[in-house]
C-alpha atoms as a PDB file:
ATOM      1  CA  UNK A   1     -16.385 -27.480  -2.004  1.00  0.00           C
ATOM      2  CA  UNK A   2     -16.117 -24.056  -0.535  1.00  0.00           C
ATOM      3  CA  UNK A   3     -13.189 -22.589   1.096  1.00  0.00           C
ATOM      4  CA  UNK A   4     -13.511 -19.110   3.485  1.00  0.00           C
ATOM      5  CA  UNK A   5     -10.199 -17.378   4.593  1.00  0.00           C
ATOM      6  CA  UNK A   6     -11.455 -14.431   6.516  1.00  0.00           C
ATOM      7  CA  UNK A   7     -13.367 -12.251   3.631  1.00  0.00           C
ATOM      8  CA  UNK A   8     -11.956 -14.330   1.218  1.00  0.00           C
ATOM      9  CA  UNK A   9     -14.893 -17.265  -0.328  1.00  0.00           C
ATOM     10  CA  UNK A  10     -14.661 -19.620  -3.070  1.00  0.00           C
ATOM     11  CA  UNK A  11     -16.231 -22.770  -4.821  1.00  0.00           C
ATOM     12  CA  UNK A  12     -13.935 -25.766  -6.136  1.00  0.00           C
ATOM     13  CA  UNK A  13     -13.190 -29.334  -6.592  1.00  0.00           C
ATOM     14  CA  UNK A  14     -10.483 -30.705  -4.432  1.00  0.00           C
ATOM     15  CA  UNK A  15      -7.442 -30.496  -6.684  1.00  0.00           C
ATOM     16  CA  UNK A  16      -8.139 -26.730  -7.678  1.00  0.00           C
ATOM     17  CA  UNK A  17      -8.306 -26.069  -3.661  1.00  0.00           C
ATOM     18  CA  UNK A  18      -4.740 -27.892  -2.913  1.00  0.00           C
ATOM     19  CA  UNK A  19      -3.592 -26.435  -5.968  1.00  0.00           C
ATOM     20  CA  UNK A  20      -4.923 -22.933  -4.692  1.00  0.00           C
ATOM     21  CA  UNK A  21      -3.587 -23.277  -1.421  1.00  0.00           C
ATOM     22  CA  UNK A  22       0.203 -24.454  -3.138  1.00  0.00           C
ATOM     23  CA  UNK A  23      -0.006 -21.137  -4.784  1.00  0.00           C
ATOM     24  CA  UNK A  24      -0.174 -19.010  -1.426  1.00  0.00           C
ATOM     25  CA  UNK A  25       1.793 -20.678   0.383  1.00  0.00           C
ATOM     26  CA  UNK A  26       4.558 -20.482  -2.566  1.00  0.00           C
ATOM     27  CA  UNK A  27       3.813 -17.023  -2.835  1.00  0.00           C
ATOM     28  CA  UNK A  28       4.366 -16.366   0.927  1.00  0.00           C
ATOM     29  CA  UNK A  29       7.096 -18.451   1.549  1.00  0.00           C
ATOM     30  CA  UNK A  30       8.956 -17.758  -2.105  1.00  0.00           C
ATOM     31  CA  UNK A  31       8.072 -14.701  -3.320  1.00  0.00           C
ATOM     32  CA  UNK A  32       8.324 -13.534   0.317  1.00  0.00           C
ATOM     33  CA  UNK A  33       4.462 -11.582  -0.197  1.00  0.00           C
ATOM     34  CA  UNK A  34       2.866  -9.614   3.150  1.00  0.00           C
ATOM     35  CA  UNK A  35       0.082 -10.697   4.278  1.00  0.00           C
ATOM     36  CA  UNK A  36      -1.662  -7.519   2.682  1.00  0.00           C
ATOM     37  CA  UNK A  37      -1.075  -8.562  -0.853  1.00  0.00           C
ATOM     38  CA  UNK A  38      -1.772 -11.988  -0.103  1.00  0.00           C
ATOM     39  CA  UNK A  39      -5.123 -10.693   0.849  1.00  0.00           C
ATOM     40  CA  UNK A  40      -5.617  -9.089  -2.268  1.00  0.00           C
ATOM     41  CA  UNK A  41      -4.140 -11.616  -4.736  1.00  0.00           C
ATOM     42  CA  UNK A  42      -6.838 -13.750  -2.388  1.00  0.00           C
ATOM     43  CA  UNK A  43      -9.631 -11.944  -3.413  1.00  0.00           C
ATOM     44  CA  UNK A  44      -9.214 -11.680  -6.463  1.00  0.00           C
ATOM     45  CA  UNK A  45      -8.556 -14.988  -7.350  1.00  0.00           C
ATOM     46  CA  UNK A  46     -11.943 -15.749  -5.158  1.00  0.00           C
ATOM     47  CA  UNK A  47     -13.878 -13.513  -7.715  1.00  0.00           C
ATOM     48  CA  UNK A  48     -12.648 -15.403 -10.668  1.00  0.00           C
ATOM     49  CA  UNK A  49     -13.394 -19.019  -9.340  1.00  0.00           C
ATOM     50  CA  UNK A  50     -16.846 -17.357  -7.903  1.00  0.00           C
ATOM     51  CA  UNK A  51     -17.640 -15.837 -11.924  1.00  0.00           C
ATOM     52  CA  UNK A  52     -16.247 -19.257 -13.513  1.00  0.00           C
ATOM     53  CA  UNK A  53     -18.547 -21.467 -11.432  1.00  0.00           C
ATOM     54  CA  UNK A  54     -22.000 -19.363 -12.482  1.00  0.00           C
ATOM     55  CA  UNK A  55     -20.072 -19.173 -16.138  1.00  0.00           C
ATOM     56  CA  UNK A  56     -19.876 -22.835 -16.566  1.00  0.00           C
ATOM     57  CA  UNK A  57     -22.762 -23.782 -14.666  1.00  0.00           C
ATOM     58  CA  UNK A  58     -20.934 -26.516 -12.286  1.00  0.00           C
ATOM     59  CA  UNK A  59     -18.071 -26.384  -9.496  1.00  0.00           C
ATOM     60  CA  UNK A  60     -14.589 -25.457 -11.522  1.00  0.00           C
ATOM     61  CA  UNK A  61     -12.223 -28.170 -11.404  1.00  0.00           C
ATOM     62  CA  UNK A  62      -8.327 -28.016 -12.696  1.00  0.00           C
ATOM     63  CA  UNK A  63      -9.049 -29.549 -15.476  1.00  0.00           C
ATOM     64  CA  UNK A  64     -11.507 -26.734 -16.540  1.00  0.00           C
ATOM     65  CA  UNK A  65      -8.353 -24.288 -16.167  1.00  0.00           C
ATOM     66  CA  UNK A  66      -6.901 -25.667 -19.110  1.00  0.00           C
ATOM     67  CA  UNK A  67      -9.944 -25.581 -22.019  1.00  0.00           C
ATOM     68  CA  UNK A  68     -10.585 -21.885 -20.915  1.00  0.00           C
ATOM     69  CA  UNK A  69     -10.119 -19.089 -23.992  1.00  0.00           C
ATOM     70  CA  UNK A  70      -9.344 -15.546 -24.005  1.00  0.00           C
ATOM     71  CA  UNK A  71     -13.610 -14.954 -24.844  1.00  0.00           C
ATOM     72  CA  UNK A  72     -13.863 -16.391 -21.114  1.00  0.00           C
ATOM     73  CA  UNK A  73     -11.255 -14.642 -19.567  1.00  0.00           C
ATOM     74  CA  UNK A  74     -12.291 -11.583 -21.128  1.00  0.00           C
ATOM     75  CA  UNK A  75     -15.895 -12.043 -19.685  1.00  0.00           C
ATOM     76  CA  UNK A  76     -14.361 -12.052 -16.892  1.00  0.00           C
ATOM     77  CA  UNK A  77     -13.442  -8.886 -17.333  1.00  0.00           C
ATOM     78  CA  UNK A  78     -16.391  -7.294 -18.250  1.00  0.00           C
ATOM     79  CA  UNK A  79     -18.041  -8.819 -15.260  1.00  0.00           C
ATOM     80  CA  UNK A  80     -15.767  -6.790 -12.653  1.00  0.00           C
ATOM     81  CA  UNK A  81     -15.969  -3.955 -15.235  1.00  0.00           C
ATOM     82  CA  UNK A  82     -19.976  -4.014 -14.681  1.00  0.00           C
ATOM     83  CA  UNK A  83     -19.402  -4.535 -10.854  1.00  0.00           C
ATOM     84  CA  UNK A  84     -18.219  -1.119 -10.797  1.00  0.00           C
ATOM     85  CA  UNK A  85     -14.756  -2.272 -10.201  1.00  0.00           C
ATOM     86  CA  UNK A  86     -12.188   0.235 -11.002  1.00  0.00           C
ATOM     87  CA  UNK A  87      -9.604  -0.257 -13.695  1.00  0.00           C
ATOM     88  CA  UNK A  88      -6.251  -0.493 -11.471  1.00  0.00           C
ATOM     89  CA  UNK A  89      -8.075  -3.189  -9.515  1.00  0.00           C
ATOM     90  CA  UNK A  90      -9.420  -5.285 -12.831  1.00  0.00           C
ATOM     91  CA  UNK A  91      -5.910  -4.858 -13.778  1.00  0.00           C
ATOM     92  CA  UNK A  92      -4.326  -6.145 -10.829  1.00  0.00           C
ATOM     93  CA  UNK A  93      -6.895  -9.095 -10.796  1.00  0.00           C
ATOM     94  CA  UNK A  94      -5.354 -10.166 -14.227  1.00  0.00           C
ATOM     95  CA  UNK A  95      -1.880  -9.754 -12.906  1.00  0.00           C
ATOM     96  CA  UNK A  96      -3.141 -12.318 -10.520  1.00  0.00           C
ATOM     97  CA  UNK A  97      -4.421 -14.924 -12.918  1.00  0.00           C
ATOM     98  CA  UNK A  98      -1.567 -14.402 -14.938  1.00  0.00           C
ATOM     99  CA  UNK A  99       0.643 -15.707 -11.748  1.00  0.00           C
ATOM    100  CA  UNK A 100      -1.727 -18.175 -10.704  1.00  0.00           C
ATOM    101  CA  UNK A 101      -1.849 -19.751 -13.647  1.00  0.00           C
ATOM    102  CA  UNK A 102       2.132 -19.468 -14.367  1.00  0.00           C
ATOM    103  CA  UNK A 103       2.733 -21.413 -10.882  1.00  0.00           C
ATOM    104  CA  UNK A 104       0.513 -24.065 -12.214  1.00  0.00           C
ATOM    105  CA  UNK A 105       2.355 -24.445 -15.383  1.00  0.00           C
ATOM    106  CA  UNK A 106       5.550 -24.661 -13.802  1.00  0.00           C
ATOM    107  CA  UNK A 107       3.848 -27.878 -11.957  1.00  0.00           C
ATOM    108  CA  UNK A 108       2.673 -29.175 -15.110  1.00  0.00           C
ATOM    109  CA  UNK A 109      -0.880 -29.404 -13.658  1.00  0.00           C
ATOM    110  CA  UNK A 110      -2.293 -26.320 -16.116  1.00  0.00           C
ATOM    111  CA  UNK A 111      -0.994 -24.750 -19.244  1.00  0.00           C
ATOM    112  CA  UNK A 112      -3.598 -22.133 -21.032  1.00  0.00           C
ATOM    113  CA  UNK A 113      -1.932 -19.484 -23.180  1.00  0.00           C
ATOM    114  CA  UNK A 114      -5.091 -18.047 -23.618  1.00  0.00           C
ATOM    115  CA  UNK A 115      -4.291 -16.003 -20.187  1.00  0.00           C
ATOM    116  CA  UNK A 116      -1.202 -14.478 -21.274  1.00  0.00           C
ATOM    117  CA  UNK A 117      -3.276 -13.022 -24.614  1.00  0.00           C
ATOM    118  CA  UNK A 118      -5.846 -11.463 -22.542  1.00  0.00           C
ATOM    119  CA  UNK A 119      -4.751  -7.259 -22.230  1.00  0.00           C
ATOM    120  CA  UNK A 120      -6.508  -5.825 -18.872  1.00  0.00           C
ATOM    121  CA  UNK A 121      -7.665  -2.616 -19.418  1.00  0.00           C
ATOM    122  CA  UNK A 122      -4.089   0.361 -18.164  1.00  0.00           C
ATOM    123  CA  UNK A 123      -4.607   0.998 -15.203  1.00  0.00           C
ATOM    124  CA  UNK A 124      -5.099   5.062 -14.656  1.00  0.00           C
ATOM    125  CA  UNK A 125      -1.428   6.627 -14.294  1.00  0.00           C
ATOM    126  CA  UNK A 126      -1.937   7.835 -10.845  1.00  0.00           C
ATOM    127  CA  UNK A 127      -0.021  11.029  -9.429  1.00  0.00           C
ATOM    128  CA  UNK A 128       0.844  11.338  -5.799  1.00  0.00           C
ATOM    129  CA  UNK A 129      -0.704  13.987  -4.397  1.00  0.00           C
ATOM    130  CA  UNK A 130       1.219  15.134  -1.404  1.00  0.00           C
ATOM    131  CA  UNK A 131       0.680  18.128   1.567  1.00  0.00           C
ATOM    132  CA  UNK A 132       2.148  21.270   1.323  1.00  0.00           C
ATOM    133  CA  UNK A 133       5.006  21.755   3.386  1.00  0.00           C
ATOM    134  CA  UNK A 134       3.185  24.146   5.586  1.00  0.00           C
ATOM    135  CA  UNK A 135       0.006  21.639   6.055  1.00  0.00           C
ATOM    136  CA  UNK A 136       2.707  18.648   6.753  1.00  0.00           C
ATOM    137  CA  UNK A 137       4.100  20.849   9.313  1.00  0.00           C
ATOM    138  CA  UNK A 138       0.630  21.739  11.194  1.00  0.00           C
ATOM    139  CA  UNK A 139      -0.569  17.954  11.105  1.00  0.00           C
ATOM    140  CA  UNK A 140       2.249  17.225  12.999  1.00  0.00           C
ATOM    141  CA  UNK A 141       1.531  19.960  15.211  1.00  0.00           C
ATOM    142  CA  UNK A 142      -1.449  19.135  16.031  1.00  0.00           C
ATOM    143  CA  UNK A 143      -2.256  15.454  15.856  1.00  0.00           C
ATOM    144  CA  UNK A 144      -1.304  15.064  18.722  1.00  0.00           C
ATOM    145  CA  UNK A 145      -4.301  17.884  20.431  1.00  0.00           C
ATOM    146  CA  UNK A 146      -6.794  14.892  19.562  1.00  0.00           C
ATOM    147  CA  UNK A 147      -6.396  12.825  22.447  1.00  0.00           C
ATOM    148  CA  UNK A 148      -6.737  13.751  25.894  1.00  0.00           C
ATOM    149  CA  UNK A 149      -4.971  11.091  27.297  1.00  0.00           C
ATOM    150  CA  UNK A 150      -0.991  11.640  27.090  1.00  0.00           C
ATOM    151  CA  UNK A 151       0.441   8.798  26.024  1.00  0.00           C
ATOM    152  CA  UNK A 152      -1.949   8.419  23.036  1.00  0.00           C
ATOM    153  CA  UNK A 153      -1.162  12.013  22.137  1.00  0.00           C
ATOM    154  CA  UNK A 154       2.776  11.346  22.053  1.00  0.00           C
ATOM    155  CA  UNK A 155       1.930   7.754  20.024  1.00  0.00           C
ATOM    156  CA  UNK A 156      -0.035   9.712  16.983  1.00  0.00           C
ATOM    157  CA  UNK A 157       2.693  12.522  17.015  1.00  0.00           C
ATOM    158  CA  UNK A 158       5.587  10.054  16.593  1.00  0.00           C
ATOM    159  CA  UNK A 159       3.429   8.028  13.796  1.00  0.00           C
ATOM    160  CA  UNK A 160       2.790  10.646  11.821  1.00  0.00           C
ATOM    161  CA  UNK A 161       6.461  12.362  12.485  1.00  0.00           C
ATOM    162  CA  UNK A 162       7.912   8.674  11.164  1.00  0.00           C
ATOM    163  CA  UNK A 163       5.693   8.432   8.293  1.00  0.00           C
ATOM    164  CA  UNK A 164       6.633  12.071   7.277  1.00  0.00           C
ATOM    165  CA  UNK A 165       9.894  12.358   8.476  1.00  0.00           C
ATOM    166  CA  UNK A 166      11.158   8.802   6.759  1.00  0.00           C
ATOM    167  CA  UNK A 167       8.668   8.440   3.873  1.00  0.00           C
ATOM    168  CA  UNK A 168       7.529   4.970   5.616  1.00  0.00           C
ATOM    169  CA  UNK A 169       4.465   3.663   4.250  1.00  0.00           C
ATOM    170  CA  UNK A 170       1.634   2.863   7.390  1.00  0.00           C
ATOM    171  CA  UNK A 171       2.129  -0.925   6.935  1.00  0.00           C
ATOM    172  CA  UNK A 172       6.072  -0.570   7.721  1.00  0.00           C
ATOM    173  CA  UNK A 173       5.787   1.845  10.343  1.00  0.00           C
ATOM    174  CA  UNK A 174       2.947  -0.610  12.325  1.00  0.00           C
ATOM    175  CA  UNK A 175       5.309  -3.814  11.294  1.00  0.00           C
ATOM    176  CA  UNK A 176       8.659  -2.243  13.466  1.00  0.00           C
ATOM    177  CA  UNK A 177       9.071  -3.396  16.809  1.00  0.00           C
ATOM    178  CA  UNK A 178      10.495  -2.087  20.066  1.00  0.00           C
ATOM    179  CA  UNK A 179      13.342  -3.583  18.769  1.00  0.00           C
ATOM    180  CA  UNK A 180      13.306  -2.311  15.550  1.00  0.00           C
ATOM    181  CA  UNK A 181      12.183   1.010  16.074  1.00  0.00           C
ATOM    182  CA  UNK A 182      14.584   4.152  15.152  1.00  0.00           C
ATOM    183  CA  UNK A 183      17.478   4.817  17.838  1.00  0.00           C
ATOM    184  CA  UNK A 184      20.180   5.875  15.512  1.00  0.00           C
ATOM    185  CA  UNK A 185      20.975   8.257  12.445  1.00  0.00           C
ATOM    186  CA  UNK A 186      19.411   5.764  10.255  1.00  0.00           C
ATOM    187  CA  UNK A 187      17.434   2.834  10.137  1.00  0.00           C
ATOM    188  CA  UNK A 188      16.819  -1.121   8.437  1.00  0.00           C
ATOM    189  CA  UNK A 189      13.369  -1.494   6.932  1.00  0.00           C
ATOM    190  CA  UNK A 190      11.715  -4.391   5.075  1.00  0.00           C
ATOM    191  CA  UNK A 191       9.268  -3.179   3.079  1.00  0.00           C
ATOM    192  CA  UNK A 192       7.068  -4.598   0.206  1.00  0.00           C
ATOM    193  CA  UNK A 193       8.640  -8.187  -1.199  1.00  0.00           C
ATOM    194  CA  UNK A 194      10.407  -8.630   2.211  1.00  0.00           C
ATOM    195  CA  UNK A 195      12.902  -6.183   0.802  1.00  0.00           C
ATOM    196  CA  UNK A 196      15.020  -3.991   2.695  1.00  0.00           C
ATOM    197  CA  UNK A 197      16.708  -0.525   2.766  1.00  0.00           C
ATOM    198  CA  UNK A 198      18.073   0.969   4.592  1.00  0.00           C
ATOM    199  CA  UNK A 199      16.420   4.861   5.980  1.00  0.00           C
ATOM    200  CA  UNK A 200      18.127   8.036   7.555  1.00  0.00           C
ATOM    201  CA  UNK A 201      16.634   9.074  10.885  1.00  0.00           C
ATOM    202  CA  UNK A 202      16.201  12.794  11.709  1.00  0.00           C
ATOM    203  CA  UNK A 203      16.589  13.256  15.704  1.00  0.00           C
ATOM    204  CA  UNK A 204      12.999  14.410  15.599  1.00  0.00           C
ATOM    205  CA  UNK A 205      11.814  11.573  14.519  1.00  0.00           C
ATOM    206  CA  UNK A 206      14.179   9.611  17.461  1.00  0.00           C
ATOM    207  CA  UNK A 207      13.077  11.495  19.877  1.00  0.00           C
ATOM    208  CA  UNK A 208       8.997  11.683  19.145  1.00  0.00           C
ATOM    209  CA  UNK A 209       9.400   8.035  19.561  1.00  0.00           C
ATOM    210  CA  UNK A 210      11.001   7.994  22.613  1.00  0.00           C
ATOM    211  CA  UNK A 211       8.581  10.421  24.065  1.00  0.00           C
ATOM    212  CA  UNK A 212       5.806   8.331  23.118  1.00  0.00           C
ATOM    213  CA  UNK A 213       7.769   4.951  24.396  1.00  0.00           C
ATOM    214  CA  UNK A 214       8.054   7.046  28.130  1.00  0.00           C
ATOM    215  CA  UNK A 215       4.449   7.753  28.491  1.00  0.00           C
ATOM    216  CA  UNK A 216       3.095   4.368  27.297  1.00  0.00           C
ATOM    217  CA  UNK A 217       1.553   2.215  30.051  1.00  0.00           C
ATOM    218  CA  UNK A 218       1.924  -1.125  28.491  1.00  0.00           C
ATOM    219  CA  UNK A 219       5.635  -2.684  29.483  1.00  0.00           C
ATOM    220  CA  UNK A 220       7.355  -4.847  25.987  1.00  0.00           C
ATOM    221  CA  UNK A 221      10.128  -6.415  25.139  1.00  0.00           C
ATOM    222  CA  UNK A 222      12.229  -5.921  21.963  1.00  0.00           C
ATOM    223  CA  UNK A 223       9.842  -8.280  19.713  1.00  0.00           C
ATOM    224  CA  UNK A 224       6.710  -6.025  21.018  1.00  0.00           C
ATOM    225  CA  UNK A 225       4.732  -3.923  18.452  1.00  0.00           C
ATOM    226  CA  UNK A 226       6.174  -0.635  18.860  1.00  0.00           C
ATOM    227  CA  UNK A 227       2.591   1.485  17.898  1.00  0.00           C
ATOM    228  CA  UNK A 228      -0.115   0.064  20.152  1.00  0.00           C
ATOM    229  CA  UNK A 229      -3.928   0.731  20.130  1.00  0.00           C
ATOM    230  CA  UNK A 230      -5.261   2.076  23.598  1.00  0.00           C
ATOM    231  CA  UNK A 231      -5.863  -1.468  24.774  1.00  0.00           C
ATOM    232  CA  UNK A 232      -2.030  -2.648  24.462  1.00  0.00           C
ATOM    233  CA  UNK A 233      -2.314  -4.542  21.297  1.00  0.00           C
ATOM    234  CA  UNK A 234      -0.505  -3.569  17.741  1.00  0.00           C
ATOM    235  CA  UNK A 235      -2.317  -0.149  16.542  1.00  0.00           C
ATOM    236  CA  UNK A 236      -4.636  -0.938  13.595  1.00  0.00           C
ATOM    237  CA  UNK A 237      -4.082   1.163  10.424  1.00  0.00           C
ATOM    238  CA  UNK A 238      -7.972   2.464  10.594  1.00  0.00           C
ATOM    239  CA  UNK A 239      -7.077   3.818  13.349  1.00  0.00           C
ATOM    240  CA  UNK A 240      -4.126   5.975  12.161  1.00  0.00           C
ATOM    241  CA  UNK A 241      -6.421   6.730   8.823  1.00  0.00           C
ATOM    242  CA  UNK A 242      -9.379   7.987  11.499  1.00  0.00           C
ATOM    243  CA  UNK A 243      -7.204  10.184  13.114  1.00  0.00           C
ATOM    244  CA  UNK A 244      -6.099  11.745   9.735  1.00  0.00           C
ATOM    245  CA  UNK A 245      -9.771  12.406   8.930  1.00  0.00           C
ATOM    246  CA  UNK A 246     -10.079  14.281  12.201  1.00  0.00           C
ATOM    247  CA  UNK A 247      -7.267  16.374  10.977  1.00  0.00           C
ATOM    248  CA  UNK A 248      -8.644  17.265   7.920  1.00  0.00           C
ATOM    249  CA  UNK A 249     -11.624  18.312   9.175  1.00  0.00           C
ATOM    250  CA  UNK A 250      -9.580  20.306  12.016  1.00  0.00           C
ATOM    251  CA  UNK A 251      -7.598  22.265   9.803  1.00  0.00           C
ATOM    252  CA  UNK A 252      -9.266  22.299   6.641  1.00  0.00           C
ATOM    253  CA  UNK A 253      -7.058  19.783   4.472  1.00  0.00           C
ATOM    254  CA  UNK A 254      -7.874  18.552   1.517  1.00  0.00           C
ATOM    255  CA  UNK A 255     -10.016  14.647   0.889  1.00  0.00           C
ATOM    256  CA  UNK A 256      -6.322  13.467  -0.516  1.00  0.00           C
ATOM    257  CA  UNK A 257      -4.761  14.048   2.863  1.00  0.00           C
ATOM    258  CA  UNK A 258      -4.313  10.047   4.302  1.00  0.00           C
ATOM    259  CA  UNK A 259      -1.477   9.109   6.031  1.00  0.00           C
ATOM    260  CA  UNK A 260      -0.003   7.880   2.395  1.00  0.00           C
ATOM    261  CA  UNK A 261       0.010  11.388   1.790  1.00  0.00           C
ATOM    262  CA  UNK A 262       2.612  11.985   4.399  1.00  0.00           C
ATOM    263  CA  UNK A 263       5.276   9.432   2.291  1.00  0.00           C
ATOM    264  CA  UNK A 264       4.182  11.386  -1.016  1.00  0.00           C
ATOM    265  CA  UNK A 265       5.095  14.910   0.970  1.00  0.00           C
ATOM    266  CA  UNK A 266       8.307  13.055   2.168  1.00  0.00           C
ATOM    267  CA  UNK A 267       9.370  12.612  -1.513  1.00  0.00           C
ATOM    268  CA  UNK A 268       7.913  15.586  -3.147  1.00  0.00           C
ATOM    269  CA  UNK A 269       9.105  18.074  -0.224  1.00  0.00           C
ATOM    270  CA  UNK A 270      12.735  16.170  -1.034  1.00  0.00           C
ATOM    271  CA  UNK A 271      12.670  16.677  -4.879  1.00  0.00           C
ATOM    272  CA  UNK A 272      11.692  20.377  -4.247  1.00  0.00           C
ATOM    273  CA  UNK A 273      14.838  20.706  -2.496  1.00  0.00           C
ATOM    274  CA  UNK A 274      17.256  19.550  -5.047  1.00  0.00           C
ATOM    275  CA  UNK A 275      17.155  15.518  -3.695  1.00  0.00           C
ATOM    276  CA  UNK A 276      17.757  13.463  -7.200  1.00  0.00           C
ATOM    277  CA  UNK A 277      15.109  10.672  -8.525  1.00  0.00           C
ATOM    278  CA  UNK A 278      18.122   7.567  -7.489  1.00  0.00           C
ATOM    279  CA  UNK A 279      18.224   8.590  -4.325  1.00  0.00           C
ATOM    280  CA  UNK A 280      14.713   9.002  -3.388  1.00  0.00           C
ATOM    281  CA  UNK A 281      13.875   5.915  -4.947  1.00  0.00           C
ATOM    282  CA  UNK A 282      16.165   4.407  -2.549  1.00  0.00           C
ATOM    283  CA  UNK A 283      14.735   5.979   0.408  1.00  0.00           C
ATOM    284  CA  UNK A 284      11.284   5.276  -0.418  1.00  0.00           C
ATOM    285  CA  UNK A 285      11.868   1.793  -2.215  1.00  0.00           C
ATOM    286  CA  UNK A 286      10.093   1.735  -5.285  1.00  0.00           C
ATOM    287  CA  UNK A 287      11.874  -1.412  -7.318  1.00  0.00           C
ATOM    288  CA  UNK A 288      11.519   1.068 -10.355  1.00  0.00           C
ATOM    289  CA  UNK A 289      12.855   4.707 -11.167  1.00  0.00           C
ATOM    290  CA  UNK A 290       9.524   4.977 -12.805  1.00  0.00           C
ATOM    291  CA  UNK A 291       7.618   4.693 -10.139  1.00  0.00           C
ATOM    292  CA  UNK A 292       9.761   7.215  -8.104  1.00  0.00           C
ATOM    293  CA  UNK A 293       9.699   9.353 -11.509  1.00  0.00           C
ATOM    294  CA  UNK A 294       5.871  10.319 -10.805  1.00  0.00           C
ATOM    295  CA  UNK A 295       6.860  12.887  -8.289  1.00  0.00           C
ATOM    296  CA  UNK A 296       8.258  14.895 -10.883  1.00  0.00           C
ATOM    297  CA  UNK A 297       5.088  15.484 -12.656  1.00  0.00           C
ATOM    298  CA  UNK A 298       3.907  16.895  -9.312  1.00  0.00           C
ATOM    299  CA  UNK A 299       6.965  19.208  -8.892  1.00  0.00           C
ATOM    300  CA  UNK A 300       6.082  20.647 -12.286  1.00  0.00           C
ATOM    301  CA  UNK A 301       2.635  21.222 -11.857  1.00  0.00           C
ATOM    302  CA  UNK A 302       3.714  22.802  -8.262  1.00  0.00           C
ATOM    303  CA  UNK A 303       6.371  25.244 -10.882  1.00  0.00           C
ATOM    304  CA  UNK A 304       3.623  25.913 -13.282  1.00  0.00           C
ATOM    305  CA  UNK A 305       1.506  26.867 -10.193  1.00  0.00           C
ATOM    306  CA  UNK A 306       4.344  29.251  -9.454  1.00  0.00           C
ATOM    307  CA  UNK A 307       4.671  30.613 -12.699  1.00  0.00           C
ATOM    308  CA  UNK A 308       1.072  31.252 -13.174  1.00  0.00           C
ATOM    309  CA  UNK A 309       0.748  33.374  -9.844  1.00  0.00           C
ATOM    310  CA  UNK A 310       3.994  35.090  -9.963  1.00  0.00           C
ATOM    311  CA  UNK A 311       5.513  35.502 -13.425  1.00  0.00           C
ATOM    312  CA  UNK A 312       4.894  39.272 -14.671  1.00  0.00           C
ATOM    313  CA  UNK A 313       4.184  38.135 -18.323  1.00  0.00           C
ATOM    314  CA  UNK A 314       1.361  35.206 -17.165  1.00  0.00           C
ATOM    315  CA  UNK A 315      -0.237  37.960 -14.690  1.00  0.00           C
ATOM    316  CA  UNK A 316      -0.818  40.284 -17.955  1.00  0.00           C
ATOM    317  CA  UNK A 317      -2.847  37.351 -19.621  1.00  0.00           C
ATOM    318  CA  UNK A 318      -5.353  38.080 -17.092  1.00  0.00           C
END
């Protein structure tokens, strides 16, 4: 039996779908996941059922789950690995196994050690790369010269003003509402896990959005997407990463300037100016300090950058 969601294909028996579709919902409804990572944890899962059916020749039932060994599991692996898959995403696709096949356990439909003995290959240890505060500045400036029509204009410049000024990421920022959106010195946002925190507001930021809520043609009510696409219906992130492209191009920014980038500057541009690691976590929340610890790295490099140019005993080196 096949199952499509969207993008998302497989082949099983019966009791693997039900026991597929348990998982999901559990993780939506539970674990509180967006719809984003329930798209990914989809997929992946898809690819493994898709490898295990050509691996074993036949549909995969349950039952298969529970004879499987770490030699399968690891062929897995070396499947996506071929596939050109990149490491962070073969990783994350045995984080997903790993949870799958945990839920099932819990049910007492499945129980296969063999998953938990299986090491993905680390993931690379990523570090953000963020704008300068001068090129932050200017994309604010000028997104907003790359519509003609007004109220499209205002839209882009309160986006990207939000996603700078309150180190949003583009998924929370297109989630708020009318009702939701920023009116006062600070503001609630639920962010990954359903989480929330709770994010200062810079008048700015208030009043780009209120610009942009004057000149739009389409009438809403409080439960209303706040960023619409020119037809009146919620903006679609491509859209917002399109724009940023045209801004690159416009003023010469670097390939690593996405509107991701604009949260990274948010944190970076913070650190730089004496904001502590605790706090920033908090504004940007990251469940771990580690996470939130990356932007150091970048705030050296930036001092060694600083040192190189600058200090009298590096310029004699040259």
């Amino acid at each position: 039996m096949a199952r499509e969601r969207g993008v998302i294909h497989f082949v099983a028996d019966g009791a693997l779908l039900e026991a597929v579709e348990s998982w999901r919902t559990w993780l939506a409804d539970e674990r509180r996941a967006s719809s984003h990572t329930l798209d990914g944890y989809g997929r992946d899962l898809a690819a493994f059922l898709t490898f295990l059916a050509e691996h074993l020749g036949e549909t995969p039932r349950l039952e298969d789950l529970s004879a499987l060994t770490p030699a399968d599991f690891r062929a897995f692996l070396a499947r996506r690995s071929g596939e050109g898959i990149s490491r962070s995403s073969v990783a994350r696709g045995m984080s997903t196994l790993r949870s799958f096949f945990r839920f099932l356990d819990r049910l007492g439909k499945v129980h296969n050690p063999a998953v938990e003995a299986v090491r993905a290959p680390r993931p690379p240890r990523s570090v953000p790369k963020p704008l300068k505060e001068d090129e932050a500045l200017e994309a604010l400036h000028t997104v907003g010269e790359l519509h003609d029509e007004p109220w499209l204009a205002a839209r882009d410049v309160a986006l990207f003003t939000l996603l700078y000024g309150c180190g949003l990421r583009i998924g929370e920022a297109l989630d708020l509402t009318r009702g939701t959106r920023p009116t006062a010195q600070s503001m609630i946002i639920t962010g990954k896990g359903r989480k929330q925190r709770v994010v200062p507001v810079l008048p700015v930021v208030r009043e780009a959005v209120e610009d942009y809520l004057r000149l739009c043609p389409f009438p809403g009510d409080d439960d209303s997407p706040l960023f619409l696409g020119a037809r009146g219906a919620r903006l679609n992130p491509g859209v917002v990463q399109r724009q940023m492209r045209r801004l690159r191009d416009l003023l010469g920014l670097p390939e690593t300037a996405t509107p991701h980038a604009l949260r990274h500057s948010f944190a970076t541009h913070l650190l730089a100016g004496g904001g502590d690691l605790r706090t920033i976590q908090e504004l940007l929340g990251h469940a771990s300090l580690s996470t939130t610890q990356r932007y150091t790295e970048v705030d050296a490099a930036k001092l060694t950058a600083v040192y190189d140019e600058a200090h009298p005993r590096a310029r004699a080196k040259e």
